[in-house]
Protein backbone atom coordinates (compact mmCIF):
# COMPACT_ATOMS: atom_id res chain seq x y z
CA UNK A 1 -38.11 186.66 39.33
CA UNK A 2 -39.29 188.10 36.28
CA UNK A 3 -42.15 189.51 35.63
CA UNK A 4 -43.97 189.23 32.23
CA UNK A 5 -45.53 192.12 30.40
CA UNK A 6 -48.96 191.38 28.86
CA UNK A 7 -49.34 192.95 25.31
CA UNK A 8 -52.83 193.78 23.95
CA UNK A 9 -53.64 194.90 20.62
CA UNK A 10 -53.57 198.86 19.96
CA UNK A 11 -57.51 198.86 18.69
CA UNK A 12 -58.16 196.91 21.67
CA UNK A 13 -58.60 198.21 25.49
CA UNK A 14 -55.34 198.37 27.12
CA UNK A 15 -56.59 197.51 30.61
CA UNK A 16 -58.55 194.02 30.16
CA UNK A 17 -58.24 193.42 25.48
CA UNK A 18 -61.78 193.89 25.39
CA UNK A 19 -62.54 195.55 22.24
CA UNK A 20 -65.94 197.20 22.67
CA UNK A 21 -65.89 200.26 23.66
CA UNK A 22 -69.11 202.71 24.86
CA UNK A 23 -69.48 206.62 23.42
CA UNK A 24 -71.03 208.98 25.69
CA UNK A 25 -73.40 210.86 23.28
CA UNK A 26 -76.34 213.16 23.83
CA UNK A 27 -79.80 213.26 21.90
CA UNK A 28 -81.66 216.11 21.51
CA UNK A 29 -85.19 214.12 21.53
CA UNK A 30 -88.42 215.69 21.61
CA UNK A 31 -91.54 214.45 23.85
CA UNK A 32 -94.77 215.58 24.73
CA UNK A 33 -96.97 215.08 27.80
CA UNK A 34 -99.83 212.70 27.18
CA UNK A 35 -102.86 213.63 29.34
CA UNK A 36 -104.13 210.40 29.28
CA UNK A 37 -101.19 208.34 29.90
CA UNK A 38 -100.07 210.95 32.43
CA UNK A 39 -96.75 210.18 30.96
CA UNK A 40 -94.22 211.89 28.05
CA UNK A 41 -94.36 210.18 24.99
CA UNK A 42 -92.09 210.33 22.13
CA UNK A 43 -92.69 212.51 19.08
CA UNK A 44 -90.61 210.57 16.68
CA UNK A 45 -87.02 209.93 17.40
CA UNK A 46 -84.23 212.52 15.49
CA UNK A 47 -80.66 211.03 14.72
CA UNK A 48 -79.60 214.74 15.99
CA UNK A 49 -76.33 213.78 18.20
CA UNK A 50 -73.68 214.82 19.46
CA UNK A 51 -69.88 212.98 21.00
CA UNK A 52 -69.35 214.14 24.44
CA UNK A 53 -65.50 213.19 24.01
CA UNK A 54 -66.09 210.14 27.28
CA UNK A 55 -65.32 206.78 26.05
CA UNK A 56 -64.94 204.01 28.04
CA UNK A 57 -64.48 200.30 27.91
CA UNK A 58 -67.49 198.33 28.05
CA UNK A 59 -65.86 195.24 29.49
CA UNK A 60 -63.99 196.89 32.97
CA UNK A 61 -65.19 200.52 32.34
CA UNK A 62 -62.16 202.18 32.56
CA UNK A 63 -61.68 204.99 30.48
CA UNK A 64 -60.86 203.89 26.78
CA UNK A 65 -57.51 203.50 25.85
CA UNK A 66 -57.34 201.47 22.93
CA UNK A 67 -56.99 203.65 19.45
């Protein structure tokens, strides 16, 4: 018996051909505590980020091995 190898394409994930894929990033936020809400509260959002180097897939969460 023969057994057929499944090709996906390369941009795709190489586990399941989903082709979404989820970057681990961090954002350096900054919040204050609100005395009246008892809660922290946003003080504006920054687009200061940074790539942790994790990517996985976002359909079986495997580690990302599409390109």
């Amino acid at each position: 018996m023969k057994k057929k190898t499944k090709t996906f394409p390369k941009h795709a994930c190489q586990f399941c051909d989903c082709e979404r894929k989820l970057v681990e990033t961090i954002i350096d936020d900054e919040f204050y505590w609100d005395d009246t809400t008892q809660m922290y509260q946003p003080n504006g959002f920054a687009s200061a980020f940074e790539h942790t180097g994790y990517v996985q897939c976002a359909g079986c969460e495997q580690e990302w091995t599409g390109m």
